[in-house]
PDB file of N, CA and C in Angstrom:
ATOM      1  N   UNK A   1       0.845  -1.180   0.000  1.00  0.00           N
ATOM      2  CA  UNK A   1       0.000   0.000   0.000  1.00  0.00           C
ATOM      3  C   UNK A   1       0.883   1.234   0.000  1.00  0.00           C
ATOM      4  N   UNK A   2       0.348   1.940  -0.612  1.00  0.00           N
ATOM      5  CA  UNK A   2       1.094   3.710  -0.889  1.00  0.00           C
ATOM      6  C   UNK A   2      -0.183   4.736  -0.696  1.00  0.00           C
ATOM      7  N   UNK A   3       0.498   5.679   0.106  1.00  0.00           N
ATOM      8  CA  UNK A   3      -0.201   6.869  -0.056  1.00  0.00           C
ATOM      9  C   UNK A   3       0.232   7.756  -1.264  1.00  0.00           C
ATOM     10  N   UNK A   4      -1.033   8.775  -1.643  1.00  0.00           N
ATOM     11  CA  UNK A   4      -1.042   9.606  -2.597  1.00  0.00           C
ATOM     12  C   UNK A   4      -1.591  11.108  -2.630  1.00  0.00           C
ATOM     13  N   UNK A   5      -1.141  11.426  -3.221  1.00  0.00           N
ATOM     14  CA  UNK A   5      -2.167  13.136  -3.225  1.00  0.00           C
ATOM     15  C   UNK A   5      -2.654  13.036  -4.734  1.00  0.00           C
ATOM     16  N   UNK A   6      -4.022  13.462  -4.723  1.00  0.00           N
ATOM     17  CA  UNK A   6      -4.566  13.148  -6.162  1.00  0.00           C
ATOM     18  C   UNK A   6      -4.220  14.422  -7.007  1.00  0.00           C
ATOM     19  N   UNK A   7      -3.744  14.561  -8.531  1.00  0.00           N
ATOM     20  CA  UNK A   7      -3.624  15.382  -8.607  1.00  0.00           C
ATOM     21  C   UNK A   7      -4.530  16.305  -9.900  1.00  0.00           C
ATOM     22  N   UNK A   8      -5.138  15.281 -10.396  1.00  0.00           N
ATOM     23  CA  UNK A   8      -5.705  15.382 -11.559  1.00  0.00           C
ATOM     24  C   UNK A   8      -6.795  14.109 -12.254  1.00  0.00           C
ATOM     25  N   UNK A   9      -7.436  14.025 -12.986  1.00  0.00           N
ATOM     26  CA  UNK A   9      -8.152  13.196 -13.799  1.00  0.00           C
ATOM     27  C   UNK A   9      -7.748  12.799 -15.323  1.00  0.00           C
ATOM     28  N   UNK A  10      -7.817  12.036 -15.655  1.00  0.00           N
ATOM     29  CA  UNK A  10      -7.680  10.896 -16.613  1.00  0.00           C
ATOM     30  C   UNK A  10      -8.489  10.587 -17.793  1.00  0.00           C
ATOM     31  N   UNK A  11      -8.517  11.475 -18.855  1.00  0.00           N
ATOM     32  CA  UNK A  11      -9.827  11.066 -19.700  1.00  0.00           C
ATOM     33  C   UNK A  11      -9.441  10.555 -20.887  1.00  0.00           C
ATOM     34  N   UNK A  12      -9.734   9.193 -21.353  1.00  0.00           N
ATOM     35  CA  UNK A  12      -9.777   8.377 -22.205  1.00  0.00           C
ATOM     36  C   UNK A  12     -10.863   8.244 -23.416  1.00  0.00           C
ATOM     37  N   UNK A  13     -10.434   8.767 -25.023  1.00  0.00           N
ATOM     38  CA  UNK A  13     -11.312   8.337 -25.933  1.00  0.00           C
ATOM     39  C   UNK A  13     -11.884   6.979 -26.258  1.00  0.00           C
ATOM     40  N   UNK A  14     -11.166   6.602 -26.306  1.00  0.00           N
ATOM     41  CA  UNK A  14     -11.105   4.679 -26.029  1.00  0.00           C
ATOM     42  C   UNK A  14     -10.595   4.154 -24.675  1.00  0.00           C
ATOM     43  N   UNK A  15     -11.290   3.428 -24.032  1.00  0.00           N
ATOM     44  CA  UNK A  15     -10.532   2.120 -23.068  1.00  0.00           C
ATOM     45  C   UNK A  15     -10.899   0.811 -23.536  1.00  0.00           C
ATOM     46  N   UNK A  16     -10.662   0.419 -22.401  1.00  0.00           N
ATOM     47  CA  UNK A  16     -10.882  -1.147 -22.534  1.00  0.00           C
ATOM     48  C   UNK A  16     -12.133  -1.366 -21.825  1.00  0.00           C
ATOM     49  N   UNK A  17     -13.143  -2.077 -22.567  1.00  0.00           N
ATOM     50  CA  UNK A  17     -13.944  -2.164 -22.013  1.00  0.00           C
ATOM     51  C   UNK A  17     -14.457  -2.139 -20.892  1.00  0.00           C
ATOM     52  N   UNK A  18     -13.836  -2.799 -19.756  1.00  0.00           N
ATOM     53  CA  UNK A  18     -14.218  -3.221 -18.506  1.00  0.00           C
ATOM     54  C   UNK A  18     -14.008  -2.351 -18.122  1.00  0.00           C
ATOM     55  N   UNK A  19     -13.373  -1.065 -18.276  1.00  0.00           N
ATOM     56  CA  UNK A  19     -12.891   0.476 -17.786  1.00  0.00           C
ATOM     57  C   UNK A  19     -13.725   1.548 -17.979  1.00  0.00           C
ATOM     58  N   UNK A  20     -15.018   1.343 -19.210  1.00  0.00           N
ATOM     59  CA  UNK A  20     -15.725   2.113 -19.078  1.00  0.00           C
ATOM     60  C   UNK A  20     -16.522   2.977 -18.395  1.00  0.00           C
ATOM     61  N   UNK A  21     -17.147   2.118 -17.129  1.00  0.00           N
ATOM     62  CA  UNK A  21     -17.778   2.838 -16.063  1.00  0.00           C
ATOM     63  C   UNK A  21     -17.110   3.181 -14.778  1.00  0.00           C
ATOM     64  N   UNK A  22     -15.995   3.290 -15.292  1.00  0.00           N
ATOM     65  CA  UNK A  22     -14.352   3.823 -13.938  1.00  0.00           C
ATOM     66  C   UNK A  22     -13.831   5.032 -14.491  1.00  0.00           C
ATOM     67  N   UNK A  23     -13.792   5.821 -13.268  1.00  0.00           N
ATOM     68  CA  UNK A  23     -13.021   6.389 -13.030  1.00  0.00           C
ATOM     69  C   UNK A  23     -11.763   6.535 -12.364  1.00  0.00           C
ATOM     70  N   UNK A  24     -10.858   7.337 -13.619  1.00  0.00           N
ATOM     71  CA  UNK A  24      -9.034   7.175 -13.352  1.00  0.00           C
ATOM     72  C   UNK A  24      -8.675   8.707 -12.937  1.00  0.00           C
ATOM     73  N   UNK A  25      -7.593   8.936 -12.430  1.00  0.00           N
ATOM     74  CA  UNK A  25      -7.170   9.614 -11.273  1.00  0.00           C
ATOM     75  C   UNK A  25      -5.609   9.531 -11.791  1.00  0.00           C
ATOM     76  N   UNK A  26      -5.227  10.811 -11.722  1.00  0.00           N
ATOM     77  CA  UNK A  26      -3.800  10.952 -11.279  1.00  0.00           C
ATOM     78  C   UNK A  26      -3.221  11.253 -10.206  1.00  0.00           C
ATOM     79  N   UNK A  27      -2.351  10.180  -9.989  1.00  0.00           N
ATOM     80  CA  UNK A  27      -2.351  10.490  -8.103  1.00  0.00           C
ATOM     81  C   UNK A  27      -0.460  10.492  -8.210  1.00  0.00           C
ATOM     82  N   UNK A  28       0.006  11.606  -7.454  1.00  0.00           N
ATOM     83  CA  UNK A  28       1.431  11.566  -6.883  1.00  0.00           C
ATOM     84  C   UNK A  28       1.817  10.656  -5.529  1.00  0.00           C
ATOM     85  N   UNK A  29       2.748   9.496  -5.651  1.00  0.00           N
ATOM     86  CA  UNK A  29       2.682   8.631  -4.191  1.00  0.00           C
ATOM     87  C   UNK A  29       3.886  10.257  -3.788  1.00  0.00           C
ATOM     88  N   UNK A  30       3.645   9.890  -1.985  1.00  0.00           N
ATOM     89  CA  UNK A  30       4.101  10.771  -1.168  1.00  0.00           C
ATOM     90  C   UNK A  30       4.448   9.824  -0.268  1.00  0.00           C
ATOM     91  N   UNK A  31       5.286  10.729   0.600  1.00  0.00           N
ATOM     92  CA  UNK A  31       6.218  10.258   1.867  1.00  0.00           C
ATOM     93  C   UNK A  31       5.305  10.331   2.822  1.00  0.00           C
ATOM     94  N   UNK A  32       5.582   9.897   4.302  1.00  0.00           N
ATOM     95  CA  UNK A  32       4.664   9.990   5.214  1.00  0.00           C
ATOM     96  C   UNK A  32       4.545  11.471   5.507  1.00  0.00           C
ATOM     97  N   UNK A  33       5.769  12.453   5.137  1.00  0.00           N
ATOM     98  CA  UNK A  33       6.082  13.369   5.766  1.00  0.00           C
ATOM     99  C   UNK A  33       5.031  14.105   4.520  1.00  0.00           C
ATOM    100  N   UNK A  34       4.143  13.558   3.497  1.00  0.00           N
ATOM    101  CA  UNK A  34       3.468  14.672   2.708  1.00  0.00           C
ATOM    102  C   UNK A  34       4.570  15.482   1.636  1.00  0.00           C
ATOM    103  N   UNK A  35       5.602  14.482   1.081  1.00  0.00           N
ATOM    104  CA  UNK A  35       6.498  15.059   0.241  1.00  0.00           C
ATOM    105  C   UNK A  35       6.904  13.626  -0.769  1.00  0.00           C
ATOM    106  N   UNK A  36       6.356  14.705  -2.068  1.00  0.00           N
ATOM    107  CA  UNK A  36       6.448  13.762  -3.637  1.00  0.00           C
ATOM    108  C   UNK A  36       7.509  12.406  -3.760  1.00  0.00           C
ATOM    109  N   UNK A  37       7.219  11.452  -3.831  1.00  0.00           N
ATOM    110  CA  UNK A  37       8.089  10.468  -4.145  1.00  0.00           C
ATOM    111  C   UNK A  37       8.057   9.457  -5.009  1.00  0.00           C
ATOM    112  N   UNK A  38       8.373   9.740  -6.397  1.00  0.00           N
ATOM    113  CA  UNK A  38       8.485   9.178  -7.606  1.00  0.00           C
ATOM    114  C   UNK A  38       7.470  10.148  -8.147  1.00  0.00           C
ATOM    115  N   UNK A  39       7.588   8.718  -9.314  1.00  0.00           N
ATOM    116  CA  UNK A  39       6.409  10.077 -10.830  1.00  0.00           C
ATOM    117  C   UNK A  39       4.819   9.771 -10.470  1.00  0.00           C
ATOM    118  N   UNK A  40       4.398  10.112 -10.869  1.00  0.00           N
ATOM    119  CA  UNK A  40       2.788  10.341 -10.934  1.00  0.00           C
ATOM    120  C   UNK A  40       2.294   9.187 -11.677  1.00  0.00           C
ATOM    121  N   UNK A  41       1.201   8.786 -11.040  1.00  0.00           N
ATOM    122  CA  UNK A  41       0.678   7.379 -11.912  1.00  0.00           C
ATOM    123  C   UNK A  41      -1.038   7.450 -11.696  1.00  0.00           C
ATOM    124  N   UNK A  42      -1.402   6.707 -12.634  1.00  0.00           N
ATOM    125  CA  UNK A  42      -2.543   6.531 -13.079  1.00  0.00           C
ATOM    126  C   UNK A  42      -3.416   5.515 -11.862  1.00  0.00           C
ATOM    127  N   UNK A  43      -4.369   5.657 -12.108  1.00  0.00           N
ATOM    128  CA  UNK A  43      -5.215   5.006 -10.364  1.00  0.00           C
ATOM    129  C   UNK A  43      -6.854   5.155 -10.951  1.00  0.00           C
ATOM    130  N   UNK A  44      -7.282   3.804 -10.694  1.00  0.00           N
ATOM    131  CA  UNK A  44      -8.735   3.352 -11.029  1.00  0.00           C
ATOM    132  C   UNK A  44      -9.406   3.944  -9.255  1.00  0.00           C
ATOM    133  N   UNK A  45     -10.141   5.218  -9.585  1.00  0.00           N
ATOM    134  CA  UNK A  45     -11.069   5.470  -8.482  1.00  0.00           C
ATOM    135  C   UNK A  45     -12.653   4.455  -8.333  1.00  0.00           C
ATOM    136  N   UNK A  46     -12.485   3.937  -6.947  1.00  0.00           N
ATOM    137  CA  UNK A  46     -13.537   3.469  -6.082  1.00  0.00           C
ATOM    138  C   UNK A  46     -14.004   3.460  -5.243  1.00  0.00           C
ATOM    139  N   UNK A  47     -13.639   5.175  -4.318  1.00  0.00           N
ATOM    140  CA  UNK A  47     -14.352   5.919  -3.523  1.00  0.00           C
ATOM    141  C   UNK A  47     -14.501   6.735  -3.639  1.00  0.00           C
ATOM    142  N   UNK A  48     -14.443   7.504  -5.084  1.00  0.00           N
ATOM    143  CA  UNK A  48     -14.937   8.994  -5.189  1.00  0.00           C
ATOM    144  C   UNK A  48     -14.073  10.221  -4.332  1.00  0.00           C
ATOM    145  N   UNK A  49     -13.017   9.507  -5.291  1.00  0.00           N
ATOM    146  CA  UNK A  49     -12.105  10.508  -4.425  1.00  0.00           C
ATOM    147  C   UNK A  49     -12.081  11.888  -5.289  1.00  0.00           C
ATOM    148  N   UNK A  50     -10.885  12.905  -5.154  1.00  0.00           N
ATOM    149  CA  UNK A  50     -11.101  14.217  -6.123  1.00  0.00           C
ATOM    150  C   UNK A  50      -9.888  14.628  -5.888  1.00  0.00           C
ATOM    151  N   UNK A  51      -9.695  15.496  -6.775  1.00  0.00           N
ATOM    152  CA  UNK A  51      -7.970  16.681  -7.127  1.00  0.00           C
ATOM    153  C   UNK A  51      -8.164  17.291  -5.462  1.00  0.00           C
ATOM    154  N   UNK A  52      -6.873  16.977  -5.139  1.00  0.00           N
ATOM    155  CA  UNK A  52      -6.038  17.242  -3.640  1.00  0.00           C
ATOM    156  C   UNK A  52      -6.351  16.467  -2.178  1.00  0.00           C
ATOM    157  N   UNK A  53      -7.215  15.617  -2.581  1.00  0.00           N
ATOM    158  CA  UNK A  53      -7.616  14.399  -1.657  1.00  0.00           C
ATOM    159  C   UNK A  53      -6.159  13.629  -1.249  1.00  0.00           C
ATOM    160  N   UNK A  54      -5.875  13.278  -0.362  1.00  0.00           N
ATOM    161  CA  UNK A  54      -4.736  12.012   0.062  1.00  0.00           C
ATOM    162  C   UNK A  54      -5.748  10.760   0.072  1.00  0.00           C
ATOM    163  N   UNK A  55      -4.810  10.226  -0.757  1.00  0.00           N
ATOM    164  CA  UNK A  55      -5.703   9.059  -0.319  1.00  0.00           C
ATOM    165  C   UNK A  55      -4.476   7.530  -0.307  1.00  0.00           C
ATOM    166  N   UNK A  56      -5.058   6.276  -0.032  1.00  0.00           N
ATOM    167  CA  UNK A  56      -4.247   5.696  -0.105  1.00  0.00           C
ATOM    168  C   UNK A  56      -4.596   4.031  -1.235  1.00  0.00           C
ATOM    169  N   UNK A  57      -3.426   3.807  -1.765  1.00  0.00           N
ATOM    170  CA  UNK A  57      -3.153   3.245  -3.309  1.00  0.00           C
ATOM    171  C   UNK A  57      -3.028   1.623  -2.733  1.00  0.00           C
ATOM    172  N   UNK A  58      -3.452   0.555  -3.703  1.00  0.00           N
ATOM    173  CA  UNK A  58      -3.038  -0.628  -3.474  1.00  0.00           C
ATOM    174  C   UNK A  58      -2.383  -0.945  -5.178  1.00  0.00           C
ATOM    175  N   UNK A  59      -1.073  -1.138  -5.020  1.00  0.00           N
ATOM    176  CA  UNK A  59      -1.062  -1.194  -6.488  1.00  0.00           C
ATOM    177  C   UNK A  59      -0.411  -3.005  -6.551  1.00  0.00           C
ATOM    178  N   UNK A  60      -0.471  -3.571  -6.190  1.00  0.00           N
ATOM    179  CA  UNK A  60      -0.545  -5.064  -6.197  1.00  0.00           C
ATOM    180  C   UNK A  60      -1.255  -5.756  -7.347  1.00  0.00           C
ATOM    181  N   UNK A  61      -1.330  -5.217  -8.740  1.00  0.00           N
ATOM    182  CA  UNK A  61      -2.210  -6.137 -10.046  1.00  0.00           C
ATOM    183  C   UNK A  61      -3.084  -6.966  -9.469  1.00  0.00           C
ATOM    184  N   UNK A  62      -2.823  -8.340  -8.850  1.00  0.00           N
ATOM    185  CA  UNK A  62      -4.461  -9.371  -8.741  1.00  0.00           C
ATOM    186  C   UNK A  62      -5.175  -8.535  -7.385  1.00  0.00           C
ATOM    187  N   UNK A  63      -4.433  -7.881  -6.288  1.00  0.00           N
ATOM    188  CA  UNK A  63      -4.885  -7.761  -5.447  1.00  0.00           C
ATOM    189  C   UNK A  63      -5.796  -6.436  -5.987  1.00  0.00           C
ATOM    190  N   UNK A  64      -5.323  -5.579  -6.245  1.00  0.00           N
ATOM    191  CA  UNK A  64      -6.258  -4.520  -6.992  1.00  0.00           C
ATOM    192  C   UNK A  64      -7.263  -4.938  -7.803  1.00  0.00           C
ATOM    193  N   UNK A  65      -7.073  -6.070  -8.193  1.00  0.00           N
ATOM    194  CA  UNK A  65      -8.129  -6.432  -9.325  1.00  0.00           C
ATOM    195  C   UNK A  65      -9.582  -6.978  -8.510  1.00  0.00           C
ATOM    196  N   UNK A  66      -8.686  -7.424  -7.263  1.00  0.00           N
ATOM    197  CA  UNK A  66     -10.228  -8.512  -6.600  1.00  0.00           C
ATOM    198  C   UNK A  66     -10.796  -6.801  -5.893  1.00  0.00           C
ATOM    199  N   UNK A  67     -10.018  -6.069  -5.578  1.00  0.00           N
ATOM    200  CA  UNK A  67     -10.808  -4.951  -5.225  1.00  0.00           C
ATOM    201  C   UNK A  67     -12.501  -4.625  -6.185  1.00  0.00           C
ATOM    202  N   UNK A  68     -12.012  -4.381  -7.505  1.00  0.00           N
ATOM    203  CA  UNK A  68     -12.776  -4.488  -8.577  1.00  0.00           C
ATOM    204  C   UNK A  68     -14.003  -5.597  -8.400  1.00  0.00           C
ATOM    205  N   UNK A  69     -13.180  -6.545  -8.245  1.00  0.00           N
ATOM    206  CA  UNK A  69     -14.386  -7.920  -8.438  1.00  0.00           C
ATOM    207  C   UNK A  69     -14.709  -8.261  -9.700  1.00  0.00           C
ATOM    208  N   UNK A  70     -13.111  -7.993 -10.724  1.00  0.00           N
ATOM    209  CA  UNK A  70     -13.122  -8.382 -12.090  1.00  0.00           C
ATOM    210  C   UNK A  70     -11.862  -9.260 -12.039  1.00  0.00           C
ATOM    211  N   UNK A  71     -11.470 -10.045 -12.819  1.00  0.00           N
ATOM    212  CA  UNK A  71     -10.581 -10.709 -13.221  1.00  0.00           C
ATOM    213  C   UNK A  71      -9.606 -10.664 -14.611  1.00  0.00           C
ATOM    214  N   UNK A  72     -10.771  -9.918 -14.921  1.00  0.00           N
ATOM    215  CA  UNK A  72     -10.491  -9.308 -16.716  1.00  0.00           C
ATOM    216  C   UNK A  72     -10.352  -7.850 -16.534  1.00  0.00           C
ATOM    217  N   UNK A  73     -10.460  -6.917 -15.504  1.00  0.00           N
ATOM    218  CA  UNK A  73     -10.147  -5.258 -16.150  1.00  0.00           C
ATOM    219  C   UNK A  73      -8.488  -5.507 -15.469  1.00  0.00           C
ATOM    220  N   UNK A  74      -7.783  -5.002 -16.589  1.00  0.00           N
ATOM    221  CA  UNK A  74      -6.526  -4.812 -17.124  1.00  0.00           C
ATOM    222  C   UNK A  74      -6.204  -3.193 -15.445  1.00  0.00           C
ATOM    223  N   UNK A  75      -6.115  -3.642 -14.460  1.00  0.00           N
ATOM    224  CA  UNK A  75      -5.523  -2.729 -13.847  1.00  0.00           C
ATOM    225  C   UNK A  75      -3.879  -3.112 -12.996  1.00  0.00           C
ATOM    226  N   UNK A  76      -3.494  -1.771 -12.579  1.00  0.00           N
ATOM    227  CA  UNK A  76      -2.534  -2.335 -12.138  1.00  0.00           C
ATOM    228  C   UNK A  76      -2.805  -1.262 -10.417  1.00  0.00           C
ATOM    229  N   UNK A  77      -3.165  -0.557 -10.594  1.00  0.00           N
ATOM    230  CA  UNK A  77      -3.646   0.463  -9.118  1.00  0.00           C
ATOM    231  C   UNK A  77      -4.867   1.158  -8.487  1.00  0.00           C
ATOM    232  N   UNK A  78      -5.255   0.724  -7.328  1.00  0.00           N
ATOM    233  CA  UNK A  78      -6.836   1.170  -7.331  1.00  0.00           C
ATOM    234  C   UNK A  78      -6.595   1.977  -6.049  1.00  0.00           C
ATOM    235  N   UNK A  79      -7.265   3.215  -6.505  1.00  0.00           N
ATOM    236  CA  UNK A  79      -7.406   3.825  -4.717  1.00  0.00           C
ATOM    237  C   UNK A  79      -8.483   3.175  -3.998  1.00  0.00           C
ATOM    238  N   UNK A  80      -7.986   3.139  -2.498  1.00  0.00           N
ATOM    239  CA  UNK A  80      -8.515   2.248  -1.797  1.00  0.00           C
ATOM    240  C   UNK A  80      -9.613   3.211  -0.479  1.00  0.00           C
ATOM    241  N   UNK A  81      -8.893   4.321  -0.631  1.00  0.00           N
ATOM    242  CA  UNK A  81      -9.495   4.913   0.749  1.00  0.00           C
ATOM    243  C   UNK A  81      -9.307   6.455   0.605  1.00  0.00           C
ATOM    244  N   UNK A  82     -10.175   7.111   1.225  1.00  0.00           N
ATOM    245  CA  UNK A  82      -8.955   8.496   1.154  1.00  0.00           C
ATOM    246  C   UNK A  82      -9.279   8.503   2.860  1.00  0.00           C
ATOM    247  N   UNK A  83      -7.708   9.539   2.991  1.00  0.00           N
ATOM    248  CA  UNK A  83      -7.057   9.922   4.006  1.00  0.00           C
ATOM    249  C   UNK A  83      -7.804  10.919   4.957  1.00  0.00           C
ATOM    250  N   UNK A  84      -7.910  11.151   5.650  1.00  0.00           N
ATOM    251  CA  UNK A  84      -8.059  12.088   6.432  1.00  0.00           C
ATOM    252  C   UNK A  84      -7.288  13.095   6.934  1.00  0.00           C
ATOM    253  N   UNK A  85      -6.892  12.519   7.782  1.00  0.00           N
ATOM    254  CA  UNK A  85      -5.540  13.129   8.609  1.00  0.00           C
ATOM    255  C   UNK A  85      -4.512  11.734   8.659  1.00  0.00           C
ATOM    256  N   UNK A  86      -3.133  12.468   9.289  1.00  0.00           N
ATOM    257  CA  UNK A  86      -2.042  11.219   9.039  1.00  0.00           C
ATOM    258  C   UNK A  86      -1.499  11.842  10.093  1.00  0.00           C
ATOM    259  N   UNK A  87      -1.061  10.929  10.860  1.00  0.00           N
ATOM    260  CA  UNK A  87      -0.006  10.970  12.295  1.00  0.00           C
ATOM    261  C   UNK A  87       1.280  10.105  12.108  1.00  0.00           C
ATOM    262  N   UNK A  88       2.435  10.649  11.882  1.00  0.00           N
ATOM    263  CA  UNK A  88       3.707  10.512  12.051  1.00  0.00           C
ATOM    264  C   UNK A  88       4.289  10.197  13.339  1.00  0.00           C
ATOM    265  N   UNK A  89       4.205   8.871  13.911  1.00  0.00           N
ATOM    266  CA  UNK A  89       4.986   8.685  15.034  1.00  0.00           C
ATOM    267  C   UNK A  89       6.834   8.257  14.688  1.00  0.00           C
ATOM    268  N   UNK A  90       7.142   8.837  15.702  1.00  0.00           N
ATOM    269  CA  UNK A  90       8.636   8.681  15.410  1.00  0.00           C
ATOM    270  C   UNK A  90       9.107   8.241  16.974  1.00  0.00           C
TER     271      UNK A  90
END
């Protein structure tokens, strides 16, 4: 699991079928500390998340997929939750 800050939306002339009634998300993964880490990736929304939401990513291919409850949509990352607040224990 990865956290993310969403940063944008995803709009496709064509998908793949099973993608039609999904919504995709551009989400930046982040540090605990709320600072960018790596590039920006693409994310199948399934809580209605939105641009500047944290939320948090399962990008595990089958495990993301049973999220879905498809076997056939071609994903590789699904947001799972969004964030609220985040507490940093050290």
């Amino acid at each position: 699991m990865t956290i993310g800050k969403v940063t944008g939306t995803f709009v496709a002339t064509q998908k793949n079928e099973e993608l039609h009634d999904k919504k995709i998300l551009i989400v930046q993964p982040i540090s605990p500390e709320e600072k960018p880490s790596g590039r920006e990736i693409l994310a199948v929304d399934v809580v209605d998340a939105g641009i500047g939401d944290m939320v948090l990513l399962m990008s595990e291919g089958s495990s993301a997929r049973q999220v879905l409850v498809n076997d056939k949509i071609p994903v590789h990352t699904v947001i799972v939750g969004v964030i609220d607040d985040l507490d940093v224990v050290v």
